[in-house]
N, C-alpha and C. Protein backbone atom coordinates (compact mmCIF):
# COMPACT_ATOMS: atom_id res chain seq x y z
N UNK A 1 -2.32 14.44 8.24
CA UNK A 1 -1.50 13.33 8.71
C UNK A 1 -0.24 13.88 9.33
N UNK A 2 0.20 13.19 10.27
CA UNK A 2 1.31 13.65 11.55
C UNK A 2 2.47 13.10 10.41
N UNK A 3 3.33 14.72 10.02
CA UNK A 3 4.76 14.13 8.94
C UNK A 3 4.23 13.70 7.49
N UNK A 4 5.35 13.68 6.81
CA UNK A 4 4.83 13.31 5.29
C UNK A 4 5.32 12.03 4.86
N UNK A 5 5.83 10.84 6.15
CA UNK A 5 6.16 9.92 5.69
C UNK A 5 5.07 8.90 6.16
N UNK A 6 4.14 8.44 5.35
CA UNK A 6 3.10 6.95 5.53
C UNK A 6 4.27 6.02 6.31
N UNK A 7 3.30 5.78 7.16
CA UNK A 7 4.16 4.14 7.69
C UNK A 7 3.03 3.58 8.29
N UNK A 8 2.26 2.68 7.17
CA UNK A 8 1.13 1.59 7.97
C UNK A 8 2.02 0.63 7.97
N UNK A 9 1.07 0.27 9.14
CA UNK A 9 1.23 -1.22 9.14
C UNK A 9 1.20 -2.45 8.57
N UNK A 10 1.50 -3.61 8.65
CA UNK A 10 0.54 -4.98 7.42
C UNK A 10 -0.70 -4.78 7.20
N UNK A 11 -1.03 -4.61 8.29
CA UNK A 11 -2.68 -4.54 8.48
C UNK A 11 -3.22 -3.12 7.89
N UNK A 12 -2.67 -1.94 8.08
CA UNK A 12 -3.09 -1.38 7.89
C UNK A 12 -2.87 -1.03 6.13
N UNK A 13 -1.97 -1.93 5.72
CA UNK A 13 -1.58 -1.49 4.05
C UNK A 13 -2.87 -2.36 3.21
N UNK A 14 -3.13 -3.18 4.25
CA UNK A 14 -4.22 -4.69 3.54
C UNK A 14 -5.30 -3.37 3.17
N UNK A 15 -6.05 -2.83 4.45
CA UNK A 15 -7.09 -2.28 4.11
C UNK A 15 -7.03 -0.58 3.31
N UNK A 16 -5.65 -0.47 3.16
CA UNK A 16 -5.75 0.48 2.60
C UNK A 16 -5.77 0.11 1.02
N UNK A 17 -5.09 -1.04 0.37
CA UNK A 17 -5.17 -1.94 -0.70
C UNK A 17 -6.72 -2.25 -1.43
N UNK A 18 -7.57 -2.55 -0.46
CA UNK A 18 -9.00 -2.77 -0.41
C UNK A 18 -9.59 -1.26 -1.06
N UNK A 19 -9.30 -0.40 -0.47
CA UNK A 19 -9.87 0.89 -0.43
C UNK A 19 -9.21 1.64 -1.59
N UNK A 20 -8.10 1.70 -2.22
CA UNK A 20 -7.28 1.65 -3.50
C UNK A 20 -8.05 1.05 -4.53
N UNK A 21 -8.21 -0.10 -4.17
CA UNK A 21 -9.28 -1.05 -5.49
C UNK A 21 -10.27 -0.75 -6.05
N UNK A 22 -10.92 -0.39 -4.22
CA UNK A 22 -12.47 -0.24 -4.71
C UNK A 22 -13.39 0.84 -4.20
N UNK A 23 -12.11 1.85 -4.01
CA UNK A 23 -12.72 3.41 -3.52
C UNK A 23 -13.33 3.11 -1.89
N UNK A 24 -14.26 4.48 -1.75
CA UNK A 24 -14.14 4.55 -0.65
C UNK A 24 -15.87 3.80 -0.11
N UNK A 25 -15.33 2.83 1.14
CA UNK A 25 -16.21 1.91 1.18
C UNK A 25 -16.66 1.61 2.89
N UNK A 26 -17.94 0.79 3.12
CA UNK A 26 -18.01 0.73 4.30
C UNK A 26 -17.09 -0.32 5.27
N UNK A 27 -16.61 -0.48 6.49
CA UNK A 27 -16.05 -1.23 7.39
C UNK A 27 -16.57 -2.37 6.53
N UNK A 28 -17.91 -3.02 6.74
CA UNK A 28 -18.43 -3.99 6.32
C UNK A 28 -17.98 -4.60 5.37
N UNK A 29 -18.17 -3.85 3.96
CA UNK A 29 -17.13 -4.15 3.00
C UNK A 29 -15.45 -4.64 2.72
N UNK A 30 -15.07 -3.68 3.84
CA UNK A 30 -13.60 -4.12 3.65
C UNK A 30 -13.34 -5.24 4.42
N UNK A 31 -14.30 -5.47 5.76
CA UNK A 31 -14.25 -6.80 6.34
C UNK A 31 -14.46 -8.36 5.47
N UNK A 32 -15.15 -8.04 4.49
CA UNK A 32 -15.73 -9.07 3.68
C UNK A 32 -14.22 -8.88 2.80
N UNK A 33 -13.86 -8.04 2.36
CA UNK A 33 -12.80 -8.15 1.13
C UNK A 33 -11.60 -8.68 2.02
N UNK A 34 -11.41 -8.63 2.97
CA UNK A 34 -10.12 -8.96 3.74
C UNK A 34 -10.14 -10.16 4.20
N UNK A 35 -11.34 -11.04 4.41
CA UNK A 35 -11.86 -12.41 4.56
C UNK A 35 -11.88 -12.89 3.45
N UNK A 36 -11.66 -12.98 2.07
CA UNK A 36 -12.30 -13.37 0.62
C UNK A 36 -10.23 -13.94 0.38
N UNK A 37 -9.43 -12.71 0.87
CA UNK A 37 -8.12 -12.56 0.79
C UNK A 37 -7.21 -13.82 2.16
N UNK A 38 -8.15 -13.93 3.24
CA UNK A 38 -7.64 -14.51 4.31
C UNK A 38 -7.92 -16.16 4.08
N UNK A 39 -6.41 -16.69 4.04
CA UNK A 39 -5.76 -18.04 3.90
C UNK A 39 -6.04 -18.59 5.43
N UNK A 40 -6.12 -17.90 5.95
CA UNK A 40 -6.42 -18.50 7.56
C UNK A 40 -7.76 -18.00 8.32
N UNK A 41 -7.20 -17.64 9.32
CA UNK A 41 -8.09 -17.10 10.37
C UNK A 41 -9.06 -15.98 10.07
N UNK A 42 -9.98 -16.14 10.58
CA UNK A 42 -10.81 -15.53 9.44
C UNK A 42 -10.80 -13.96 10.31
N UNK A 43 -10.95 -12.50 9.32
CA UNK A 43 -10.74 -11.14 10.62
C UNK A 43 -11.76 -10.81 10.97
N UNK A 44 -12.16 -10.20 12.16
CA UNK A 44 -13.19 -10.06 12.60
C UNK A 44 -13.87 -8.03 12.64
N UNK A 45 -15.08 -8.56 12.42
CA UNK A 45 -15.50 -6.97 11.86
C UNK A 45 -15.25 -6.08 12.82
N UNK A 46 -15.06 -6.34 14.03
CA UNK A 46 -14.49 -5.68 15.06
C UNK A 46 -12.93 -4.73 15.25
N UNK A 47 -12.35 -6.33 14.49
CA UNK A 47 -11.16 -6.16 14.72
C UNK A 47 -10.94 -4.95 13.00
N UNK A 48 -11.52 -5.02 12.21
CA UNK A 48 -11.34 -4.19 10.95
C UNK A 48 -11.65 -2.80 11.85
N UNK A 49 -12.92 -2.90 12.03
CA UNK A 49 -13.36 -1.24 12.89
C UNK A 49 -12.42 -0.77 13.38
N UNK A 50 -11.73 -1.53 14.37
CA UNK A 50 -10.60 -0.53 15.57
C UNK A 50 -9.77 -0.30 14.46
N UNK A 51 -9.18 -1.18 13.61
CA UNK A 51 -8.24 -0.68 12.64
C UNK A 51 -7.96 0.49 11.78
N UNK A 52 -9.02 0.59 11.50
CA UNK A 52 -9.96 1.87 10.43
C UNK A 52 -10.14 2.83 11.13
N UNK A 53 -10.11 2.94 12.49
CA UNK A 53 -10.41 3.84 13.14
C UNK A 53 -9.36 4.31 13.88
N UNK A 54 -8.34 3.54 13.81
CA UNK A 54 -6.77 4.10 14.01
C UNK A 54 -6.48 4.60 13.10
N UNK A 55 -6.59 3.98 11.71
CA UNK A 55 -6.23 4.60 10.81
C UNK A 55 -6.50 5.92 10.18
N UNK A 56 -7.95 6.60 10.35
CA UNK A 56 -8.59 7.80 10.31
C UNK A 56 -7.77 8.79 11.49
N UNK A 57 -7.58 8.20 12.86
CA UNK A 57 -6.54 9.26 13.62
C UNK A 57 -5.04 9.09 13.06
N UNK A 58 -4.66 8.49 12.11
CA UNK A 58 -3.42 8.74 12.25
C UNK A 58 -3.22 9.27 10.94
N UNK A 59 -4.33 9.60 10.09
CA UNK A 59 -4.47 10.28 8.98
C UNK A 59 -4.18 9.50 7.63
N UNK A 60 -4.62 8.44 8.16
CA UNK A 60 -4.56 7.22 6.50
C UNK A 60 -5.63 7.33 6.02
N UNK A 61 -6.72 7.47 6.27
CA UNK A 61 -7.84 7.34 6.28
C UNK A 61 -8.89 8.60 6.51
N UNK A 62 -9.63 8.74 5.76
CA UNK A 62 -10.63 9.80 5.57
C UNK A 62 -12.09 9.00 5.90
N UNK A 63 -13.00 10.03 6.90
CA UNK A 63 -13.84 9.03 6.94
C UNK A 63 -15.44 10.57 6.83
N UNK A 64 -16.18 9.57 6.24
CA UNK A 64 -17.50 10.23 5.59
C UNK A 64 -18.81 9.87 6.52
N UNK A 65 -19.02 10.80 7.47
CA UNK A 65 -19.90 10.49 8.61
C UNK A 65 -21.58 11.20 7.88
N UNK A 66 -21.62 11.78 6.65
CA UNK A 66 -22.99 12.14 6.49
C UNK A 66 -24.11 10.81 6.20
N UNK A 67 -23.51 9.85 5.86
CA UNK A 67 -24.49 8.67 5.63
C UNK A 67 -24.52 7.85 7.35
N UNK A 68 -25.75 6.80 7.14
CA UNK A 68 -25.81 6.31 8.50
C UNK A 68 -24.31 5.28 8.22
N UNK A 69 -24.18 4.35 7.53
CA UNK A 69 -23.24 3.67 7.60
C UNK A 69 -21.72 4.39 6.96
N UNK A 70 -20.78 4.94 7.85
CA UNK A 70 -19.88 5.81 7.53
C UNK A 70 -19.04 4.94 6.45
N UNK A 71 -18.40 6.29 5.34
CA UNK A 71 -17.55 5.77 4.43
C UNK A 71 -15.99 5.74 4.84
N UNK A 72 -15.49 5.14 4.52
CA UNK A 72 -13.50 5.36 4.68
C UNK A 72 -13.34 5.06 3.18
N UNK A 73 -12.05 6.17 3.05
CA UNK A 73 -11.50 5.76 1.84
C UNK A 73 -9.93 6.45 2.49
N UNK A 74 -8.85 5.74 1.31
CA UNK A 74 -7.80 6.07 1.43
C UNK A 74 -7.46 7.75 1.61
N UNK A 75 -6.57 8.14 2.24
CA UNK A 75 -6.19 9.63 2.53
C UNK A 75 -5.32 10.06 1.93
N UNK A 76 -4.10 9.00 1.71
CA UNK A 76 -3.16 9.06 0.37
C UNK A 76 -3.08 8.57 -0.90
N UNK A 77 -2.17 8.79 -1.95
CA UNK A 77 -2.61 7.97 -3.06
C UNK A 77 -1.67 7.05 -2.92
N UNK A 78 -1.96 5.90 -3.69
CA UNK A 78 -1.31 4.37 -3.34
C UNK A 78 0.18 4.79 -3.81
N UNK A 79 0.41 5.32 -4.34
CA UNK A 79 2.17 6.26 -5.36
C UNK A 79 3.08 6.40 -4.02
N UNK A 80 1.96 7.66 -3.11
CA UNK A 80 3.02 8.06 -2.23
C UNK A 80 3.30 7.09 -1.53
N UNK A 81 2.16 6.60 -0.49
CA UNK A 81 2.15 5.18 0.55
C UNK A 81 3.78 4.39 -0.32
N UNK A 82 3.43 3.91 -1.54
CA UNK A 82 4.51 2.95 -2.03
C UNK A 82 6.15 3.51 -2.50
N UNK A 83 5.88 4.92 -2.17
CA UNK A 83 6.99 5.42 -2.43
C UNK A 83 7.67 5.44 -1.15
N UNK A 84 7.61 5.92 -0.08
CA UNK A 84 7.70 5.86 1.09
C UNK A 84 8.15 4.83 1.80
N UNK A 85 7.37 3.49 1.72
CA UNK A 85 7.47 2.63 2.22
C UNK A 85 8.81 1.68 1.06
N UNK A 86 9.02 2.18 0.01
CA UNK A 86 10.06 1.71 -0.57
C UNK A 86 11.32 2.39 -0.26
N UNK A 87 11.26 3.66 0.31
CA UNK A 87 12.11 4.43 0.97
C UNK A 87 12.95 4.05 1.83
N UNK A 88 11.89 4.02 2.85
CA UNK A 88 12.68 3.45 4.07
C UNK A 88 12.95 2.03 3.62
N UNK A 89 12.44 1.15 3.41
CA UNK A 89 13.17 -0.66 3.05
C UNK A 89 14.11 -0.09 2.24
N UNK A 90 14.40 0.93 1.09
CA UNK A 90 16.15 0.92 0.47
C UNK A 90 16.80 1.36 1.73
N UNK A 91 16.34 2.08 2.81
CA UNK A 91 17.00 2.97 3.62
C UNK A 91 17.60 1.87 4.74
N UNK A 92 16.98 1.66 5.34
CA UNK A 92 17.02 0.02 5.96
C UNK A 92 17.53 -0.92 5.88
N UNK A 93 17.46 -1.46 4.72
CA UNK A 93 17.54 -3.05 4.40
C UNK A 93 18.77 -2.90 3.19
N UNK A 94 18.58 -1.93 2.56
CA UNK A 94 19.85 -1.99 1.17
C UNK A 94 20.96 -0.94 1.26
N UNK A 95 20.65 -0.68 2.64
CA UNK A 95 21.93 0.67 2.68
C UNK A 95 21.54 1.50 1.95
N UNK A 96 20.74 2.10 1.34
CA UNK A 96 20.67 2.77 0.51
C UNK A 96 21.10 2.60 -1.29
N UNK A 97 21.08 1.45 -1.12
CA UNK A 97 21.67 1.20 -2.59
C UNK A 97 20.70 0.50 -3.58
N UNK A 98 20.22 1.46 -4.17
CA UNK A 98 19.24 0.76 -5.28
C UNK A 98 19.50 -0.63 -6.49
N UNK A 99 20.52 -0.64 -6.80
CA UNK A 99 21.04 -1.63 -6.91
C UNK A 99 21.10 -3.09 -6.11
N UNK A 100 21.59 -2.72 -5.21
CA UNK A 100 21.26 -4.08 -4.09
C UNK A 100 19.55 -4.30 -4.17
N UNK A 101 19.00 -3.09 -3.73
CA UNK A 101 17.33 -3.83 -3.90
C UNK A 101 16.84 -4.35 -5.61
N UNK A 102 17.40 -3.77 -6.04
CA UNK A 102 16.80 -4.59 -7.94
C UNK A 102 17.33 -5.83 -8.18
N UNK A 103 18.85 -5.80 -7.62
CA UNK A 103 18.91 -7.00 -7.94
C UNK A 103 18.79 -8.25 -6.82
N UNK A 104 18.48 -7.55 -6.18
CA UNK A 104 17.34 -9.24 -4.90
C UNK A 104 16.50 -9.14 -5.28
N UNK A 105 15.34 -8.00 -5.95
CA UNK A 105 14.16 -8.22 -6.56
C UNK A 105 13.79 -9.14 -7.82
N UNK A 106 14.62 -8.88 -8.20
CA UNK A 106 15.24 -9.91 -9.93
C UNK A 106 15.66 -11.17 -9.89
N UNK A 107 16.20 -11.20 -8.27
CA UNK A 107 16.84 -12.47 -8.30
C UNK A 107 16.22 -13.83 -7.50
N UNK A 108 15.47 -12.78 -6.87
CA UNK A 108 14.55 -13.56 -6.11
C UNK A 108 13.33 -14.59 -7.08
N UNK A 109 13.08 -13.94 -8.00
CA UNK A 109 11.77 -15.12 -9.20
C UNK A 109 12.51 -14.74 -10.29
N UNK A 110 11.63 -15.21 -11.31
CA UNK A 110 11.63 -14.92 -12.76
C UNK A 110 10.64 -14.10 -12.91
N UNK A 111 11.55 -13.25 -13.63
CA UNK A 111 10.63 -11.61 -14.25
C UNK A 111 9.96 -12.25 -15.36
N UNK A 112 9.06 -11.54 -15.56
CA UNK A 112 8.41 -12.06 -17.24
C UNK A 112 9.01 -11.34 -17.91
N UNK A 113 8.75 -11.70 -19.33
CA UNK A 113 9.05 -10.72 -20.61
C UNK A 113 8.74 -9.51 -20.63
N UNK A 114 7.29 -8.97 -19.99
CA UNK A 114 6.74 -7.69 -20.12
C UNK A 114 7.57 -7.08 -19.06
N UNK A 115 7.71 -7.24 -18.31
CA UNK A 115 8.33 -6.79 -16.83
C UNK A 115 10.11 -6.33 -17.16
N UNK A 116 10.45 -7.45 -17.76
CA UNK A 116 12.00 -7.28 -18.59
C UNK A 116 11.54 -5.94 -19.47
N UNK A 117 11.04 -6.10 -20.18
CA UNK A 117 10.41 -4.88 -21.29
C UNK A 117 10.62 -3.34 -20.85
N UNK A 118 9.37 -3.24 -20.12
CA UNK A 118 9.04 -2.46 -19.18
C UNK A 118 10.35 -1.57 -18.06
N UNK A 119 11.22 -2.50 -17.66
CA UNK A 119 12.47 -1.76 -16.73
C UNK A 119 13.41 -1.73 -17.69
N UNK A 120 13.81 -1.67 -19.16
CA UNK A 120 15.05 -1.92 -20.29
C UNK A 120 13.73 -0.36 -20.51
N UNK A 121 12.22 -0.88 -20.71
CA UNK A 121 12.13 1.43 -21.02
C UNK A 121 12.13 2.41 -19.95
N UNK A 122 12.20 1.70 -18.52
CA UNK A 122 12.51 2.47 -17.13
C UNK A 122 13.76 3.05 -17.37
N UNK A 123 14.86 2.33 -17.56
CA UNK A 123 16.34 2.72 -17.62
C UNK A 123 16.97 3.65 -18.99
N UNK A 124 16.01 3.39 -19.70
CA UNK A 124 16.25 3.86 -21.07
C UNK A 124 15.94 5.64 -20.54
N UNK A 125 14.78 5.53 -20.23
CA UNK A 125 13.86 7.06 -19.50
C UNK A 125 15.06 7.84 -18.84
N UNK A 126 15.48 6.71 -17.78
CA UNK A 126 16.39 7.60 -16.46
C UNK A 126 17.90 7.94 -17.32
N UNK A 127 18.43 7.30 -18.12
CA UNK A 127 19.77 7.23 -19.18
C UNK A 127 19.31 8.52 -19.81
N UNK A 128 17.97 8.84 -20.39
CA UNK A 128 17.71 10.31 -21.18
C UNK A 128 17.36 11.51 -20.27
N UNK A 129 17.43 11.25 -18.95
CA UNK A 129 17.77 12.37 -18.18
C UNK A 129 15.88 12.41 -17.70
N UNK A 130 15.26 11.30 -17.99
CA UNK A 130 13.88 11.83 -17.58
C UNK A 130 13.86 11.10 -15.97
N UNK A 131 12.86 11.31 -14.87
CA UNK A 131 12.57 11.21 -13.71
C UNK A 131 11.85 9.66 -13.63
């Protein structure tokens, strides 16, 4: 992949989401999983192909040509993609201030209990010097 920073697209995070879920799978498949997900217009298997097939040149995508119907599966793991792409939006959008993004994230719904839980042992971790 061109650089070590992921930057798909909407489209291209949908089917990489698909392929995260449910490993590495045919066009066909992810066309059907992306239609099952689509509130509207329904996507067309065409329009998945060219996608998938941008995505294999731009190194999102790994693709498995020994079977007749070729496989794609993700090229990165969903960690980095989401690390990255949380990168640049703090970089972007919060000035860099992690703070500003937690608390529009927090403030935006109601957290559940587990979720409250869960970031009180995030902070607890980063307070004991762990990563």
């Amino acid at each position: 992949m061109a650089g070590n920073d992921p930057r798909p697209t909407a489209a291209e995070l949908e089917v990489l989401n698909v392929l995260w879920a449910h490993g590495p799978s045919t066009v066909r498949f992810v066309n059907d999983k992306l239609n099952e997900k689509s509130g509207g217009q329904p996507v067309g298997y065409t329009t998945t192909l060219k996608i998938m097939q941008i995505m294999a040149e731009k190194g999102l995508l790994k693709r498995d040509e020994s079977q007749r119907s070729h496989l794609y599966g993700a090229a990165l793991p969903q960690a980095r993609v989401q690390k990255a792409l949380l990168d640049r939006l703090l970089e972007t959008a919060f000035g860099g201030s992690a703070l500003k993004l937690v608390m529009q994230a927090l403030g935006g719904r109601k957290a559940t209990p587990e979720e409250i839980s869960r970031i009180r042992e995030l902070l607890d971790h980063m307070e004991r010097g762990g990563k």
